[in-house]
Protein backbone atom coordinates (compact mmCIF):
# COMPACT_ATOMS: atom_id res chain seq x y z
CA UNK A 1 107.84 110.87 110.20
CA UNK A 2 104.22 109.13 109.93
CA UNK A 3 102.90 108.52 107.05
CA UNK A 4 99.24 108.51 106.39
CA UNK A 5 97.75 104.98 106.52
CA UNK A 6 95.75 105.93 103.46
CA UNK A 7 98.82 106.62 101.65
CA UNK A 8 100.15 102.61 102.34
CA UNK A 9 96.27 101.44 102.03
CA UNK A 10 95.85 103.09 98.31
CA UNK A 11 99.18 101.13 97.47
CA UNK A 12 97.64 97.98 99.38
CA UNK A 13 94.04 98.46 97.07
CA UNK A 14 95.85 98.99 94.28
CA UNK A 15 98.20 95.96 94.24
CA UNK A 16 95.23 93.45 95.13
CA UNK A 17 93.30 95.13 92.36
CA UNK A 18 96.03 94.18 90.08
CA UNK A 19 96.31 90.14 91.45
CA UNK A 20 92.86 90.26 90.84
CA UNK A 21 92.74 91.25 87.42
CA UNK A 22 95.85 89.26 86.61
CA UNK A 23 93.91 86.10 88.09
CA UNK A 24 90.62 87.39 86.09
CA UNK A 25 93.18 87.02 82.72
CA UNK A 26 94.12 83.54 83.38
CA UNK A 27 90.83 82.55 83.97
CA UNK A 28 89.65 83.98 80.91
CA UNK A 29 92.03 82.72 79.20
CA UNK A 30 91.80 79.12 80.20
CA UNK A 31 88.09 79.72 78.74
CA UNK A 32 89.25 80.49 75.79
CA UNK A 33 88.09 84.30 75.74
CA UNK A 34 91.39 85.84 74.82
CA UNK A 35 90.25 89.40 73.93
CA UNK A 36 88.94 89.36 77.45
CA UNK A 37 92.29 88.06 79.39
CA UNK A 38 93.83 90.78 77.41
CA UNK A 39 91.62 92.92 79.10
CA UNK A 40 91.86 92.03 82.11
CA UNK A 41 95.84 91.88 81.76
CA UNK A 42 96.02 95.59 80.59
CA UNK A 43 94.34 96.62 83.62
CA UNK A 44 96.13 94.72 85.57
CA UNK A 45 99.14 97.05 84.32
CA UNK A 46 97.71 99.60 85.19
CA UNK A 47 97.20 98.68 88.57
CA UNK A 48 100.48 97.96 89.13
CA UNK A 49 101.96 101.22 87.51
CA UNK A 50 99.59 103.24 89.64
CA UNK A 51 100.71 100.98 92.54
CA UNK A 52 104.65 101.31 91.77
CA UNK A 53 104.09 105.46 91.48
CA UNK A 54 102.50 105.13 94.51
CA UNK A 55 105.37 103.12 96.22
CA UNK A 56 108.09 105.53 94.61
CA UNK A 57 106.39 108.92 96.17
CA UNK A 58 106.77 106.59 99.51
CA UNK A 59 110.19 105.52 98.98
CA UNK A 60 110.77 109.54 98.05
CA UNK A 61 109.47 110.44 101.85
CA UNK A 62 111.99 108.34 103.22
CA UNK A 63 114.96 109.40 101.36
CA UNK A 64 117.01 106.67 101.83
CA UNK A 65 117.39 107.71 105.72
CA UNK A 66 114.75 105.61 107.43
CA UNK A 67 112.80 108.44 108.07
CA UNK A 68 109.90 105.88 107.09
CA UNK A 69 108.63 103.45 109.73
CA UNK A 70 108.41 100.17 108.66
CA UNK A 71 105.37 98.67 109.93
CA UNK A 72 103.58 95.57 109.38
CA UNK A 73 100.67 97.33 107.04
CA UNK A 74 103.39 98.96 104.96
CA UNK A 75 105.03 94.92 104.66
CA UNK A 76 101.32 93.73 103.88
CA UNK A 77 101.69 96.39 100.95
CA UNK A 78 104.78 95.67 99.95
CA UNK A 79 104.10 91.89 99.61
CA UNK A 80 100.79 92.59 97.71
CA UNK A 81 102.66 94.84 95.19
CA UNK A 82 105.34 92.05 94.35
CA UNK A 83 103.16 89.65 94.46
CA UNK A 84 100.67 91.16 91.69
CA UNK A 85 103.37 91.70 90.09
CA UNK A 86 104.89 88.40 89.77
CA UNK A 87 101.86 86.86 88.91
CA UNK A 88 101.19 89.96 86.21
CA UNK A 89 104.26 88.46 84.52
CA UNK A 90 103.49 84.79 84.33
CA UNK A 91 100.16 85.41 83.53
CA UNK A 92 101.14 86.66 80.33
CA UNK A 93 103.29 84.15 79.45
CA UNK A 94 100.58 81.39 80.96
CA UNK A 95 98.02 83.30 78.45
CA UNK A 96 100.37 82.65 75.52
CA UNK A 97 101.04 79.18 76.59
CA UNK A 98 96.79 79.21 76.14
CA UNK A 99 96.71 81.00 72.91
CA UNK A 100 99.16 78.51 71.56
CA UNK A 101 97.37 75.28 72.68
CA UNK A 102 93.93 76.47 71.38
CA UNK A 103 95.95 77.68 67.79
CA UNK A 104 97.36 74.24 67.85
CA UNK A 105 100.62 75.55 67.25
CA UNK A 106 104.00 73.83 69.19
CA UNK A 107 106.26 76.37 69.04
CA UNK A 108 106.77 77.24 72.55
């Protein structure tokens, strides 16, 4: 079975879309424009939920059965989708960590 490259570049687009907005949160953040990193984090969800749908319909093609090739652009994906989300997840705790300092509060 081939799968369409589109099908492993949407989940490629849609994975650096949400590192981007992620890294757009932090930034914001750092600026003191929390409203904004909010933002920015929320979409940054969304990327990666549209991303994770769009690894599970290729994980459904396969079966289990290595029906799907593995090649290197479907790795590339793969790496950009854990990545973003990694970083999704510490940059909401970073953004607290932010929120906190500015508030002056110590509770960590």
């Amino acid at each position: 079975m081939v799968v369409p490259e589109e099908e492993i570049m949407l989940l490629l687009v849609q994975a650096g879309a949400a590192r981007s907005a992620a890294l757009s949160a932090l930034r914001l953040a750092r600026a003191g424009q929390f409203d904004a990193a909010q933002q920015q984090l929320a979409a940054a969800r969304e990327n990666v939920s549209s991303a994770h749908q769009q690894q599970t319909a290729l994980i459904s093609l396969d079966e289990g059965s290595g029906r799907l090739p593995v090649t290197l652009i479907l790795v590339h994906a793969q790496d950009h989708l854990m990545n973003a989300m990694l970083i999704q997840d510490l940059a909401g705790e970073i953004i607290e960590l932010y929120r906190r300092n500015t508030a002056g509060e110590n509770d960590a």
